[in-house]
Protein backbone atom coordinates (compact mmCIF):
# COMPACT_ATOMS: atom_id res chain seq x y z
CA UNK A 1 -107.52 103.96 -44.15
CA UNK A 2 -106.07 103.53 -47.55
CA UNK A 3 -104.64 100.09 -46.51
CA UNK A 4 -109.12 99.51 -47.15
CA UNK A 5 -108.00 99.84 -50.79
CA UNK A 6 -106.38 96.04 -50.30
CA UNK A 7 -109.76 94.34 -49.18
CA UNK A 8 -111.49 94.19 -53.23
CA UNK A 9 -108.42 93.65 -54.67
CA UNK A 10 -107.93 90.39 -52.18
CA UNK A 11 -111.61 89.57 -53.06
CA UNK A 12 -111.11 89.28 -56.65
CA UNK A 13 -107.69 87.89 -56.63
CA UNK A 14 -109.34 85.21 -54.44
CA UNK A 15 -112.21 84.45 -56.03
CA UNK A 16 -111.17 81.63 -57.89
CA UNK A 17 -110.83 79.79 -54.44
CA UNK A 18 -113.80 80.99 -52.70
CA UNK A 19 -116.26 81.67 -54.75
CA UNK A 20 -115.50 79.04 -57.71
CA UNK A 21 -119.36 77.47 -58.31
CA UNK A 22 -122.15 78.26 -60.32
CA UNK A 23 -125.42 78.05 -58.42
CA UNK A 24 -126.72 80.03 -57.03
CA UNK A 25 -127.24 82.41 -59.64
CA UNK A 26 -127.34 86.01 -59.02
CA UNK A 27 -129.60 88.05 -61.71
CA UNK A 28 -128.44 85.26 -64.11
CA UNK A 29 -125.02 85.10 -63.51
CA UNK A 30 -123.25 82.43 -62.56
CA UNK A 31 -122.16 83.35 -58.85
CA UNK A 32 -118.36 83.80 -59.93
CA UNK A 33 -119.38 86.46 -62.33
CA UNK A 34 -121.78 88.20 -60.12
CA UNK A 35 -119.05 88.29 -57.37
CA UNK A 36 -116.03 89.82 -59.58
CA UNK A 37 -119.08 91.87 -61.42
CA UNK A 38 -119.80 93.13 -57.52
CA UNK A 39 -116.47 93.55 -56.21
CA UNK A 40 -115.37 95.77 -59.62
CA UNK A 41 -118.75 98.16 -58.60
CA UNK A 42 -117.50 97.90 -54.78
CA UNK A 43 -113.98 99.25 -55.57
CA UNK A 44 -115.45 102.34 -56.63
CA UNK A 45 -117.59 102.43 -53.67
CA UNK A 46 -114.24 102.25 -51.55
CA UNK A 47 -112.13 104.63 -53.49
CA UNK A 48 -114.64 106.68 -53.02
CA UNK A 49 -114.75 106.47 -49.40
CA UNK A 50 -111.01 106.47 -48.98
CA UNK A 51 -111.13 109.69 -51.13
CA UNK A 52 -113.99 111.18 -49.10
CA UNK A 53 -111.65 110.24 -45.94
CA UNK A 54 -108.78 111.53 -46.55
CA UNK A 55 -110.14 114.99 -47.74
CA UNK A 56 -112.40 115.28 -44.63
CA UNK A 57 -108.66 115.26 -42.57
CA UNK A 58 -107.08 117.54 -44.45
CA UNK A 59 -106.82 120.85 -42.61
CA UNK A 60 -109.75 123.64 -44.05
CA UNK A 61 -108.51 127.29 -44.88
């Protein structure tokens, strides 16, 4: 599960390859901007689900 932590990390560190254009823009951001703007929100998103994870396995008392 915490190897998830790798996937926005790859998606912003790769951005410059894939998603190198402007149009189509997204709420008036060129689409490079709007997809490291999206991925920096979404890495929250998946800490937060790693984090909600990993406690939900760890044994109650």
């Amino acid at each position: 599960m915490r190897l998830l932590a790798l996937v926005p990390a790859v998606a912003i560190l790769g951005a410059p390859w894939f998603a190198n254009r402007i149009e189509p823009r997204i709420l008036g951001l060129p689409f490079l901007l709007a997809w490291i703007s999206g991925w920096v929100l979404g890495t929250s998103i998946v800490l937060w689900l790693i984090d909600w994870r990993e406690r939900s396995s760890l044994p109650r008392e």
